[in-house]
PDB file of N, CA and C in Angstrom:
ATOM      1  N   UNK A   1      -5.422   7.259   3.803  1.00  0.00           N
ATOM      2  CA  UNK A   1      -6.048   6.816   2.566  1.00  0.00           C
ATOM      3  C   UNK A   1      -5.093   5.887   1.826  1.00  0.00           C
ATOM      4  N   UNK A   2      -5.751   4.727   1.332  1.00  0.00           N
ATOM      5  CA  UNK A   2      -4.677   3.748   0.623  1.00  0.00           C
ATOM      6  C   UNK A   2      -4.397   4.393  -0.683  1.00  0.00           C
ATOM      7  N   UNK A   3      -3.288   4.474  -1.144  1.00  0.00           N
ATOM      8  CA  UNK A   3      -2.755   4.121  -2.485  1.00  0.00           C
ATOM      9  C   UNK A   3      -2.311   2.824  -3.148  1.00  0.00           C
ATOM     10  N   UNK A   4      -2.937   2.689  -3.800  1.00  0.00           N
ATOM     11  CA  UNK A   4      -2.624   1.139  -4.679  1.00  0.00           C
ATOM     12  C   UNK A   4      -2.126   1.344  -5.767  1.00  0.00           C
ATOM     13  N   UNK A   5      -1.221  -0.133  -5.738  1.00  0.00           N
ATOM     14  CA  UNK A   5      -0.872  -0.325  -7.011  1.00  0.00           C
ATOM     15  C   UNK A   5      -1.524  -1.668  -7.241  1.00  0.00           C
ATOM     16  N   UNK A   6      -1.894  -1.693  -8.536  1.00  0.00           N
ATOM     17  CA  UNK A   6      -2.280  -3.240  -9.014  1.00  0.00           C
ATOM     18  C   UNK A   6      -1.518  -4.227 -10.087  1.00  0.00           C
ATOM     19  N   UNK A   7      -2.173  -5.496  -9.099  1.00  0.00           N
ATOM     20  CA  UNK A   7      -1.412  -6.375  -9.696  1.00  0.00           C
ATOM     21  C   UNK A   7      -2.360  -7.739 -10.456  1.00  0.00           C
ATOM     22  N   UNK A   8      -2.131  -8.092 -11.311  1.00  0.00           N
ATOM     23  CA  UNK A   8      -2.779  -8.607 -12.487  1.00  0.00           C
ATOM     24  C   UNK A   8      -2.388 -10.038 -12.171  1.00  0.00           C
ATOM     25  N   UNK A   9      -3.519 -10.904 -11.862  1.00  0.00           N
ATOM     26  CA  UNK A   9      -3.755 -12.545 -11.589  1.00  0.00           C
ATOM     27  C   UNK A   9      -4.271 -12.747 -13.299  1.00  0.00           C
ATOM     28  N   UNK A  10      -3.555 -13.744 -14.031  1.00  0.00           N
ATOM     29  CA  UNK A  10      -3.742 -14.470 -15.335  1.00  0.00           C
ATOM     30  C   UNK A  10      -3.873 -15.661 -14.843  1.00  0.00           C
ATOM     31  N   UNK A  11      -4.582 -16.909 -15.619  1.00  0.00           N
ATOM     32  CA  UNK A  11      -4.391 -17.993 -15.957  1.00  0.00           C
ATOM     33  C   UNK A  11      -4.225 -18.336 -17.160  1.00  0.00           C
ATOM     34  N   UNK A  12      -3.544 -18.888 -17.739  1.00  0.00           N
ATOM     35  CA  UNK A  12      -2.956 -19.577 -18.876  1.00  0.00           C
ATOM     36  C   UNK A  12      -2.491 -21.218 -18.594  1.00  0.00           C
ATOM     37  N   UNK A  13      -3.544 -21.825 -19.489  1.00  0.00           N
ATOM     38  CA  UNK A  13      -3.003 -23.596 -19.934  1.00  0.00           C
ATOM     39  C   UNK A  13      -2.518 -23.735 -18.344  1.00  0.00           C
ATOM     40  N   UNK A  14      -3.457 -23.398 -17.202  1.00  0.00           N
ATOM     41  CA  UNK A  14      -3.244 -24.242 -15.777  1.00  0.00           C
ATOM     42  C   UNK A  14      -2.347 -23.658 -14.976  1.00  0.00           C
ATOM     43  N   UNK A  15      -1.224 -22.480 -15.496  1.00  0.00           N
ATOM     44  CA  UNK A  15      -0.726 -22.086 -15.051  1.00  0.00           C
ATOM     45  C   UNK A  15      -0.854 -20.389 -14.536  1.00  0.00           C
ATOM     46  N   UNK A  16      -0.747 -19.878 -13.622  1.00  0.00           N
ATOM     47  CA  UNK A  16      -0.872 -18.583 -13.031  1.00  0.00           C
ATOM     48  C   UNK A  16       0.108 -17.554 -13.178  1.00  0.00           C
ATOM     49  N   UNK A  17       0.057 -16.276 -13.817  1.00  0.00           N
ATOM     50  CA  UNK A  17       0.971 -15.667 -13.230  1.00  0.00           C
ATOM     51  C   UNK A  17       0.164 -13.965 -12.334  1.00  0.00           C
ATOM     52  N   UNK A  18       0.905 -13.511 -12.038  1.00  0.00           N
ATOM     53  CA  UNK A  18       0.930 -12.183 -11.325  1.00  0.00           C
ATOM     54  C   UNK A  18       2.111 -11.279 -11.779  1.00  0.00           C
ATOM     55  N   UNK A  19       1.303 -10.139 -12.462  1.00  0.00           N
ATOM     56  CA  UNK A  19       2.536  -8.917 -12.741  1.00  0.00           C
ATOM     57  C   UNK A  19       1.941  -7.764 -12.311  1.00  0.00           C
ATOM     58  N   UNK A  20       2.870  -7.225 -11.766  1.00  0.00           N
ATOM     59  CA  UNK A  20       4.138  -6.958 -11.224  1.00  0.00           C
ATOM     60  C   UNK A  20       4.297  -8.560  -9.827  1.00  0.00           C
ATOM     61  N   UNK A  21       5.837  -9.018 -10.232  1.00  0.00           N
ATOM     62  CA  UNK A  21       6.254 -10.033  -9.213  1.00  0.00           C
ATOM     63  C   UNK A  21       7.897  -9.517  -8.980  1.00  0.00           C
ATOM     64  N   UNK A  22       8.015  -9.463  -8.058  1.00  0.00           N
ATOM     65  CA  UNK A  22       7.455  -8.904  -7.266  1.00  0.00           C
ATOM     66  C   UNK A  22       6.801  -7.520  -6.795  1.00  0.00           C
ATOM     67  N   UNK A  23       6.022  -7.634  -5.499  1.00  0.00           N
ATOM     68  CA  UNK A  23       5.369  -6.012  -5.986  1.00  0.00           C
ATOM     69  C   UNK A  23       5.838  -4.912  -4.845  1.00  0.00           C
ATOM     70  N   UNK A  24       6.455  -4.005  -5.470  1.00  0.00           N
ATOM     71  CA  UNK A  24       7.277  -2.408  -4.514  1.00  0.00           C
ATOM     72  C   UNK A  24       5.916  -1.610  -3.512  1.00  0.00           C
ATOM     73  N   UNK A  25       6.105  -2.021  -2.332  1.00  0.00           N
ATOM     74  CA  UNK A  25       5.605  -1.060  -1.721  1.00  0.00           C
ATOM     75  C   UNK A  25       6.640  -0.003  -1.088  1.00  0.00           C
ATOM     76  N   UNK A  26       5.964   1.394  -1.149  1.00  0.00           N
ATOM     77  CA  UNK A  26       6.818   2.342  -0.592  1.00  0.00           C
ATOM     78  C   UNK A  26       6.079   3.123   0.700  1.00  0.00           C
ATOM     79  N   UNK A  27       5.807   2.835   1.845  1.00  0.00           N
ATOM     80  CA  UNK A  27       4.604   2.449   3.074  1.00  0.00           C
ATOM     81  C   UNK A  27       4.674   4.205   3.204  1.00  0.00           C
ATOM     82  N   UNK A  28       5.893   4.778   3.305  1.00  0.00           N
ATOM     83  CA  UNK A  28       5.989   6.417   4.254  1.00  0.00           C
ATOM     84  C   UNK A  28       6.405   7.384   2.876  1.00  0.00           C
ATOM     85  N   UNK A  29       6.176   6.777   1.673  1.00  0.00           N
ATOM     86  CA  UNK A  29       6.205   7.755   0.322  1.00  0.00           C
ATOM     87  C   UNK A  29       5.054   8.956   0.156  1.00  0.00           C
ATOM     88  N   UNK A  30       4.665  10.076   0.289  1.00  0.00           N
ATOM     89  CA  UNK A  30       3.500  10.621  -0.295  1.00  0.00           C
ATOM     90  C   UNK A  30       2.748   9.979  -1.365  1.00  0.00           C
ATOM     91  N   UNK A  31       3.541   9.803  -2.483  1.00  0.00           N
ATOM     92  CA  UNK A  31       2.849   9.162  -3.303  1.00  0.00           C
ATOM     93  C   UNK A  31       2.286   7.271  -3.681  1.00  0.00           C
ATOM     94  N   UNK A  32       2.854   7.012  -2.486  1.00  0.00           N
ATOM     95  CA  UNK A  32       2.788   5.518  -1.877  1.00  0.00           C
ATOM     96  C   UNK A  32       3.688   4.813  -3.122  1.00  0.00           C
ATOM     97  N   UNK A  33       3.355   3.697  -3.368  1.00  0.00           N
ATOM     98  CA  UNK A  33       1.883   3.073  -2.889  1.00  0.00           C
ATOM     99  C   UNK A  33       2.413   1.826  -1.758  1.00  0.00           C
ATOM    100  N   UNK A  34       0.741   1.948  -1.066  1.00  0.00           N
ATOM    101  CA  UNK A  34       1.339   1.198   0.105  1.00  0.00           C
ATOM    102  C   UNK A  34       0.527   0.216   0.309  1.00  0.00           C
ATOM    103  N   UNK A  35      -0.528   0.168  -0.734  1.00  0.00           N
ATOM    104  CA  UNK A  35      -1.406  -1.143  -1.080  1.00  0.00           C
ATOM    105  C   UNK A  35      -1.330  -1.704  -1.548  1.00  0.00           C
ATOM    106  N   UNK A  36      -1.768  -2.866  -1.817  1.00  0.00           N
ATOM    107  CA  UNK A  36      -2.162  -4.005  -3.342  1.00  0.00           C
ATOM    108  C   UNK A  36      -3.828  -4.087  -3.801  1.00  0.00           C
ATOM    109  N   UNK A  37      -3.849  -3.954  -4.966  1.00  0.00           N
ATOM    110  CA  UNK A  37      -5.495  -3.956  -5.482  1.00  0.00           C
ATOM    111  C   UNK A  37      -4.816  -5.573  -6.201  1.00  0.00           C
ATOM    112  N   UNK A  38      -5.318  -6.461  -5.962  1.00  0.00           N
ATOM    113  CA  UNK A  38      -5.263  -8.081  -6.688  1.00  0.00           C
ATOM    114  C   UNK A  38      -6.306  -8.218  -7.796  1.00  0.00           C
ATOM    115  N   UNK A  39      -6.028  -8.010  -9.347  1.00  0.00           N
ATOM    116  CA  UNK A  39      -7.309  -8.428 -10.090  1.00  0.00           C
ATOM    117  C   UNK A  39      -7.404  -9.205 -10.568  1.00  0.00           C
ATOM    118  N   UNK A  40      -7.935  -9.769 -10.694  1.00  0.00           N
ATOM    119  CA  UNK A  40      -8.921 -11.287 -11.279  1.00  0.00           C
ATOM    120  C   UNK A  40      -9.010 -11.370 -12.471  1.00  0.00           C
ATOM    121  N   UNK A  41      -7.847 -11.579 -13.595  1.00  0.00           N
ATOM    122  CA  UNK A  41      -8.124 -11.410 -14.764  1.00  0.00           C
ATOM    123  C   UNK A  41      -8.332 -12.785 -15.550  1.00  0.00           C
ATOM    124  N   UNK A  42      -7.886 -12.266 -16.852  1.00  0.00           N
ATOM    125  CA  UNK A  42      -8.030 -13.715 -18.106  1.00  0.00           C
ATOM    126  C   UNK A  42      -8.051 -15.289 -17.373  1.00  0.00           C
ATOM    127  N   UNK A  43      -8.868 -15.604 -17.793  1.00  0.00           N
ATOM    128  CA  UNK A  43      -8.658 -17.422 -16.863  1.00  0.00           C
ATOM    129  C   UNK A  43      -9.234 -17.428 -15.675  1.00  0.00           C
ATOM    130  N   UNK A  44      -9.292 -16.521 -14.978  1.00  0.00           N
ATOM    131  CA  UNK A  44      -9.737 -16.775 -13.526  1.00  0.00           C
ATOM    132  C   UNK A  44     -11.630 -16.702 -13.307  1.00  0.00           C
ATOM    133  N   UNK A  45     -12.082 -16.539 -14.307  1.00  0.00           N
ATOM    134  CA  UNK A  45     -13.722 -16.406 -14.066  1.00  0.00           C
ATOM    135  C   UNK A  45     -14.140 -17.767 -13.278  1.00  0.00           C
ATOM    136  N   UNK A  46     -15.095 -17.734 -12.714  1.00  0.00           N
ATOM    137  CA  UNK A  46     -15.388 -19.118 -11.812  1.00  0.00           C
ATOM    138  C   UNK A  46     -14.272 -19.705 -10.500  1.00  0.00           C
ATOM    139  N   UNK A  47     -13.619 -19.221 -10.415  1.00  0.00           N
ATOM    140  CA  UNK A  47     -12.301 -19.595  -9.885  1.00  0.00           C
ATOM    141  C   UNK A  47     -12.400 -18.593  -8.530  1.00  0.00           C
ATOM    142  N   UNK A  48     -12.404 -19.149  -7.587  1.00  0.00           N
ATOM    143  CA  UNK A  48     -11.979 -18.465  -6.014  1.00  0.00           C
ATOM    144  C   UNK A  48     -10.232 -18.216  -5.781  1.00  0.00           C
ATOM    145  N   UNK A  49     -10.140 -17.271  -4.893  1.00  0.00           N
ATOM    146  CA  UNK A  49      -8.524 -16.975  -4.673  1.00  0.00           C
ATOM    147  C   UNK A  49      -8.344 -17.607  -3.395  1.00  0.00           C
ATOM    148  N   UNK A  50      -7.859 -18.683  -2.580  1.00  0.00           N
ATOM    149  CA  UNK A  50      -7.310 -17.985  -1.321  1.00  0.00           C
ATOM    150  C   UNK A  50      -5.466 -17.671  -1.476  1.00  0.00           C
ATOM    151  N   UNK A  51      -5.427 -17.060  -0.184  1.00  0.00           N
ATOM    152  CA  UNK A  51      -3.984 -16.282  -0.019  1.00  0.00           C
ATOM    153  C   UNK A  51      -3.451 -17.030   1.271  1.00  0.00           C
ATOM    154  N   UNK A  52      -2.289 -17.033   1.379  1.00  0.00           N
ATOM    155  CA  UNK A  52      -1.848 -17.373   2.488  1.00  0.00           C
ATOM    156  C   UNK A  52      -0.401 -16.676   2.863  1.00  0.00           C
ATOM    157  N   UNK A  53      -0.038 -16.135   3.714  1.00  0.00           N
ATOM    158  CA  UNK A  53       1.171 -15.233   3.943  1.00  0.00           C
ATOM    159  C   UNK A  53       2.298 -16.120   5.077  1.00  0.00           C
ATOM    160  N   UNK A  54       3.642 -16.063   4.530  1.00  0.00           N
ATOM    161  CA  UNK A  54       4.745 -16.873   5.462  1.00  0.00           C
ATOM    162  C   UNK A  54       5.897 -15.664   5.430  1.00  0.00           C
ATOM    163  N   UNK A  55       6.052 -15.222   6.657  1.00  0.00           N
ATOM    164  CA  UNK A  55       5.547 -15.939   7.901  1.00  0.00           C
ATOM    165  C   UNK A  55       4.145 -14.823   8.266  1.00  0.00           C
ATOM    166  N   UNK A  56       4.060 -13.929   7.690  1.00  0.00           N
ATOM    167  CA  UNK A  56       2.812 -12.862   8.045  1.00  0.00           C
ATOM    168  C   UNK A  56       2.717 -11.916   6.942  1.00  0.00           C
ATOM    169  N   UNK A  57       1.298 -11.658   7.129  1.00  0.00           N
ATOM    170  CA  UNK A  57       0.683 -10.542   6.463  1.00  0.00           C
ATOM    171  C   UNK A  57       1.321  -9.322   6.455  1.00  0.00           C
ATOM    172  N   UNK A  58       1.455  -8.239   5.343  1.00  0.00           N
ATOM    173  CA  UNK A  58       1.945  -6.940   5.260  1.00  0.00           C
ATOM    174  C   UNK A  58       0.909  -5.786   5.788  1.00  0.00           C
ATOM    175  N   UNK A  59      -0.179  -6.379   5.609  1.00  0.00           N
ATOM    176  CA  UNK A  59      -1.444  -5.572   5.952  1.00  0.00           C
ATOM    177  C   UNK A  59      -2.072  -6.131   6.951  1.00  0.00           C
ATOM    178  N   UNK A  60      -2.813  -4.970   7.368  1.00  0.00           N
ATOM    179  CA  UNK A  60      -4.079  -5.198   8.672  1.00  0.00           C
ATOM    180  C   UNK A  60      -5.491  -5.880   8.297  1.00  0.00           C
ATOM    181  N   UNK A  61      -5.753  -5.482   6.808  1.00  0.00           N
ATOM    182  CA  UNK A  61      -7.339  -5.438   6.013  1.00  0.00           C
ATOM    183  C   UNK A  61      -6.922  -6.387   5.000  1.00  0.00           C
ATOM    184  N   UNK A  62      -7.294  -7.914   4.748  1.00  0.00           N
ATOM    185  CA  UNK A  62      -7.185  -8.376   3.146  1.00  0.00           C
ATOM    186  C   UNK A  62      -8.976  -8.177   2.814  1.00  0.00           C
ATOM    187  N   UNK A  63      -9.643  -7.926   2.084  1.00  0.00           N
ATOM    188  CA  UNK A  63     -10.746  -7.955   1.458  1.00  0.00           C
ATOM    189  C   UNK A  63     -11.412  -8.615   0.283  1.00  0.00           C
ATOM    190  N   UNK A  64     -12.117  -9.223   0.241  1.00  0.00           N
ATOM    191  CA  UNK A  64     -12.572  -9.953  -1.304  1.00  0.00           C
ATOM    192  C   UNK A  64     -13.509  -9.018  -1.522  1.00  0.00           C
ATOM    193  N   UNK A  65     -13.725  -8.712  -2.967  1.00  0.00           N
ATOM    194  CA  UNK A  65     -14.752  -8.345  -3.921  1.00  0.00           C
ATOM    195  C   UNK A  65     -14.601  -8.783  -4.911  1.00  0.00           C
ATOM    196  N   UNK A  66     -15.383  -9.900  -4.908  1.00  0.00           N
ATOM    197  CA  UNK A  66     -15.535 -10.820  -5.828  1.00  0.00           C
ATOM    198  C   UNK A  66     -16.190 -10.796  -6.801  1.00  0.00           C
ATOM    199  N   UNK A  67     -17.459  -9.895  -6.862  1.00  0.00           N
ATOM    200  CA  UNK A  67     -17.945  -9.224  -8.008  1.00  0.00           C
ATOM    201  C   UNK A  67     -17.574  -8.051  -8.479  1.00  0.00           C
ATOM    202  N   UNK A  68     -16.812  -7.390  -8.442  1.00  0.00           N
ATOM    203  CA  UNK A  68     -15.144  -6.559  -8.781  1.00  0.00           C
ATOM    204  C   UNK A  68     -14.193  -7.034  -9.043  1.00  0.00           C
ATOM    205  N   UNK A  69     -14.501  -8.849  -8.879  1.00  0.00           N
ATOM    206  CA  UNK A  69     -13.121  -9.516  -9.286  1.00  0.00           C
ATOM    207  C   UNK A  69     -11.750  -8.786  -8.622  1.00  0.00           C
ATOM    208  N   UNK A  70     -11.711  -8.505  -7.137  1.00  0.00           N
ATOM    209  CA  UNK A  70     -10.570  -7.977  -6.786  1.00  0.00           C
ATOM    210  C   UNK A  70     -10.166  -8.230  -5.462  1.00  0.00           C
ATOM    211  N   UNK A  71      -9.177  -8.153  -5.200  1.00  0.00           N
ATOM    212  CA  UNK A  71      -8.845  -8.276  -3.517  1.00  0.00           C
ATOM    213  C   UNK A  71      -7.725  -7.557  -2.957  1.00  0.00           C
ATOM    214  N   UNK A  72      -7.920  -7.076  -1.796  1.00  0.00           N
ATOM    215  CA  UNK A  72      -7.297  -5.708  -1.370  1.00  0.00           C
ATOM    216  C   UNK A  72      -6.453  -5.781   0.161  1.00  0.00           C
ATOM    217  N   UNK A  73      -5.519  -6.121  -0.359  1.00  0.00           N
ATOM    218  CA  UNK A  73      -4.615  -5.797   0.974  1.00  0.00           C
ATOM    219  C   UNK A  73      -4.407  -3.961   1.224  1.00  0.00           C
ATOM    220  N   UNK A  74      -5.137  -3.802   2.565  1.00  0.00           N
ATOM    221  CA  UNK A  74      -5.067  -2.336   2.475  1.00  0.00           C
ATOM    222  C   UNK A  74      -4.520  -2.083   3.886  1.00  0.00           C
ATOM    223  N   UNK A  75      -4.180  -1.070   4.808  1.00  0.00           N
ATOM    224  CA  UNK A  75      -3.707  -0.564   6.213  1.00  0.00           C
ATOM    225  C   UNK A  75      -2.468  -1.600   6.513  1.00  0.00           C
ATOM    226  N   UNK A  76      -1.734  -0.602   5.240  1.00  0.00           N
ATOM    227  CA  UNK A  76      -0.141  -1.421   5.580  1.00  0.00           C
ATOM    228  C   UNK A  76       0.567  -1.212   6.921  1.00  0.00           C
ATOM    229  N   UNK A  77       0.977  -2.770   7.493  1.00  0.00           N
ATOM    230  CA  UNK A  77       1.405  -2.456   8.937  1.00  0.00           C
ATOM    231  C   UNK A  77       2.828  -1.853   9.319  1.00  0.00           C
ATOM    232  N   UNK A  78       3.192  -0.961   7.753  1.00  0.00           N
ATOM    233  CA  UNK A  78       4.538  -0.660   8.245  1.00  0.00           C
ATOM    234  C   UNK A  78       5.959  -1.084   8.580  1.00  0.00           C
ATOM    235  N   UNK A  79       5.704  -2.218   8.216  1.00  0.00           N
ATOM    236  CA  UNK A  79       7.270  -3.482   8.442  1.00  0.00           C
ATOM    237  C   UNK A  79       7.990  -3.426   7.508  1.00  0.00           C
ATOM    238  N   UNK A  80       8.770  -3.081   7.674  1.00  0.00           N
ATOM    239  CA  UNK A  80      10.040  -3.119   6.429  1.00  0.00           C
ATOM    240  C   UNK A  80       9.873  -4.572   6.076  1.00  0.00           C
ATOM    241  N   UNK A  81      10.363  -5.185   5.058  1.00  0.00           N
ATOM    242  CA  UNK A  81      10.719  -6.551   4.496  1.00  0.00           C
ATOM    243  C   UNK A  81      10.297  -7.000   3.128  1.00  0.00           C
ATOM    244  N   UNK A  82      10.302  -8.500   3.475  1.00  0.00           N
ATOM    245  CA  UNK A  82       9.844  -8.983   2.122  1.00  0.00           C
ATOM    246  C   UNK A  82       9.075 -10.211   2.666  1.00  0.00           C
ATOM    247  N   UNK A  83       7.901 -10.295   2.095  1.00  0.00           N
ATOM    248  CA  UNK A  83       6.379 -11.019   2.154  1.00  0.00           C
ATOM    249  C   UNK A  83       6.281 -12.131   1.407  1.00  0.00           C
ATOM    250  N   UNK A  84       6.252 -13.214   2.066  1.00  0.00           N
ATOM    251  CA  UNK A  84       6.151 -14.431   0.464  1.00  0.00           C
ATOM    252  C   UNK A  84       4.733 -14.807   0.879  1.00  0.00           C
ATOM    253  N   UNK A  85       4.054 -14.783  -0.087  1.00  0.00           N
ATOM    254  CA  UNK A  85       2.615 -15.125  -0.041  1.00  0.00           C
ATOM    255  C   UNK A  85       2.008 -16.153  -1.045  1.00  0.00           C
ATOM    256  N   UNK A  86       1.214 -17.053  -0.911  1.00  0.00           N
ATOM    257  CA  UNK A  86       0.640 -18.299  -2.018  1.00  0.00           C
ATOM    258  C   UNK A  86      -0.321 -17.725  -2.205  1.00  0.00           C
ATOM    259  N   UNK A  87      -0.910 -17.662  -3.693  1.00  0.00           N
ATOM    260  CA  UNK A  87      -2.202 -17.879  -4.389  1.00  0.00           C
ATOM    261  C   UNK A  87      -2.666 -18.959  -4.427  1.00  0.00           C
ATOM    262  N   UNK A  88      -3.792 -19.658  -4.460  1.00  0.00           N
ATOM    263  CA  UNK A  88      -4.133 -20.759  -4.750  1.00  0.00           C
ATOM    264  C   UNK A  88      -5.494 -20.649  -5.442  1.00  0.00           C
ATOM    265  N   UNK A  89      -5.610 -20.749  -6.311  1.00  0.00           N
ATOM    266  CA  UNK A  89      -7.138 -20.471  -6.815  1.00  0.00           C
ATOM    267  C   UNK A  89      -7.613 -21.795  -7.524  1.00  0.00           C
ATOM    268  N   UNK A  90      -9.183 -22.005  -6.769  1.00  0.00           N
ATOM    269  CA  UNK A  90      -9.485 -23.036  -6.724  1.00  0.00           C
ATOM    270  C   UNK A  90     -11.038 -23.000  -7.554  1.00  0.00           C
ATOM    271  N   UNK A  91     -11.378 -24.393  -7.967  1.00  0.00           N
ATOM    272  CA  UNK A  91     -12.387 -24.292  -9.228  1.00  0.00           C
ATOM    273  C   UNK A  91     -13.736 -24.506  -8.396  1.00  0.00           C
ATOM    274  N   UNK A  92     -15.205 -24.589  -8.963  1.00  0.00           N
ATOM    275  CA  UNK A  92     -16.285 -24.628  -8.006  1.00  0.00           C
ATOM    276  C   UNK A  92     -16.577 -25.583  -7.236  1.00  0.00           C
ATOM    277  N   UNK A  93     -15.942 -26.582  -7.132  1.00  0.00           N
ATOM    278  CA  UNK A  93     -15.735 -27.911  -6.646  1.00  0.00           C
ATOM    279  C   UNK A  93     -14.843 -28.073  -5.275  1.00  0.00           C
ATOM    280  N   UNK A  94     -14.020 -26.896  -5.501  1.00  0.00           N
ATOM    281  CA  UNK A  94     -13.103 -26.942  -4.106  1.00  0.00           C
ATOM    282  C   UNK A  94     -11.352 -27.469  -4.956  1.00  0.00           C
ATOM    283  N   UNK A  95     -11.503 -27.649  -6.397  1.00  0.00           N
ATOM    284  CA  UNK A  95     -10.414 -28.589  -6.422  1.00  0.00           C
ATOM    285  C   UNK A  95      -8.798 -27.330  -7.504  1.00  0.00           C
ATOM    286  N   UNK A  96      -8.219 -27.313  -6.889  1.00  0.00           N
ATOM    287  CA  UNK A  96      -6.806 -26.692  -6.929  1.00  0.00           C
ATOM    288  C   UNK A  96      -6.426 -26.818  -8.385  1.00  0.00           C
ATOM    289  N   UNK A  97      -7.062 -25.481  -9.187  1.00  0.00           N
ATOM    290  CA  UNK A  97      -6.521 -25.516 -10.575  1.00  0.00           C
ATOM    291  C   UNK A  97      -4.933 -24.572 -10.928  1.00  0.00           C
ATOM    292  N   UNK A  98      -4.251 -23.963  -9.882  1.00  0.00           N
ATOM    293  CA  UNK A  98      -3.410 -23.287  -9.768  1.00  0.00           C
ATOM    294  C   UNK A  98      -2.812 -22.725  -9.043  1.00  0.00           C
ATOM    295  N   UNK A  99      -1.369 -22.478  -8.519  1.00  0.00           N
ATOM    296  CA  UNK A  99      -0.745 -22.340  -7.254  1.00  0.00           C
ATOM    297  C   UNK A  99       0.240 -21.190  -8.012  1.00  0.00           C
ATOM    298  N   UNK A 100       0.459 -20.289  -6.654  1.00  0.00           N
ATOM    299  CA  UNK A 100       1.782 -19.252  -7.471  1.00  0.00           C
ATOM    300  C   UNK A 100       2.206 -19.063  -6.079  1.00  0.00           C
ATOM    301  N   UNK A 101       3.543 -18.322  -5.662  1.00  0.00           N
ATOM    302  CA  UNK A 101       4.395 -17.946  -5.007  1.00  0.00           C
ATOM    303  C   UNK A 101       5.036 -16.522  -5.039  1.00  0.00           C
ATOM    304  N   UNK A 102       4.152 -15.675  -4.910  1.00  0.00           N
ATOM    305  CA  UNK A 102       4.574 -14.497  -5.233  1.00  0.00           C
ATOM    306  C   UNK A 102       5.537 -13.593  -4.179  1.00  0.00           C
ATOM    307  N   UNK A 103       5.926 -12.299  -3.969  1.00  0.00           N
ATOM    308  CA  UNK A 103       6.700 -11.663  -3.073  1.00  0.00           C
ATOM    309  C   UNK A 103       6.037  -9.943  -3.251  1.00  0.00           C
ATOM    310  N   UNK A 104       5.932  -9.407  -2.036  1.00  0.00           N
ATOM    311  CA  UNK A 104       5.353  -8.066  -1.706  1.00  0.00           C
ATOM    312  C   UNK A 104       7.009  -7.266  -0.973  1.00  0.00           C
ATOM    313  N   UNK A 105       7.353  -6.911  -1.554  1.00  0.00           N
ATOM    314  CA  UNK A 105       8.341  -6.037  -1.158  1.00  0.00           C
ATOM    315  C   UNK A 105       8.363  -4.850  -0.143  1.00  0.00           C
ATOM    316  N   UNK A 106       8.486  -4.693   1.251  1.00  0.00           N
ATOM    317  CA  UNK A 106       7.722  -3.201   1.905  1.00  0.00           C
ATOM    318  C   UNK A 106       8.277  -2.477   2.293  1.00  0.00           C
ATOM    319  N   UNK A 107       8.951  -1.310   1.770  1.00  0.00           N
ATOM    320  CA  UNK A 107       9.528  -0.424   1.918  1.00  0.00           C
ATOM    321  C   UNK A 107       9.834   0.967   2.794  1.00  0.00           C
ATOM    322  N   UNK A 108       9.864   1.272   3.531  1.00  0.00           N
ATOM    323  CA  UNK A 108       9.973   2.730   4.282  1.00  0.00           C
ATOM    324  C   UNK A 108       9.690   4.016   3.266  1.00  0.00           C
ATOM    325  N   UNK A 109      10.372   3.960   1.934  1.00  0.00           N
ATOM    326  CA  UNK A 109      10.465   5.184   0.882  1.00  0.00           C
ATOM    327  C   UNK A 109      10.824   4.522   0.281  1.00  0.00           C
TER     328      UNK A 109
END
């Protein structure tokens, strides 16, 4: 069963942030967490997410729910490291109102 923690997508005046940056996973903790719940907050209405992971994904499952405004990296693959991943969220047009660079931290305990 996933445990999540969430992390909060803003837009402000064109610019993006995400808090918690970076975000602690603890994969073999009881109390995890070993997910990400992504929400779609202030600024982002109308606005699509994509993600892109260098050099790879932390998870097996990314998911959109987009009318939940949320997206879910879930069935963490267990890799120790650190994840650099792009946001890019884009307006109804296709055209790039904001870019971020965030980091997923993945922990053993």
């Amino acid at each position: 069963m996933a445990i999540f923690t969430d992390v909060s997508i803003k837009v402000a005046d064109g610019k993006i942030s995400c808090k918690p940056d970076p975000v602690e996973l603890h994969f073999e903790a009881p109390q995890g967490p070993d997910s990400v719940a992504w929400l779609l907050e202030d600024g982002t209405q109308n606005l699509t997410p994509e993600f892109s992971w260098d050099p790879e994904c932390p998870f097996a499952t990314m998911r959109e729910n987009l009318t939940a405004r949320k997206i879910e990296g879930t069935d963490n693959k267990k890799k120790e490291g650190e994840y650099k991943y792009t946001i890019v969220l884009k307006d109804p047009q296709g055209h790039v109102v904001a870019t971020l660079d965030p980091m997923v931290r993945n922990h053993r305990l």
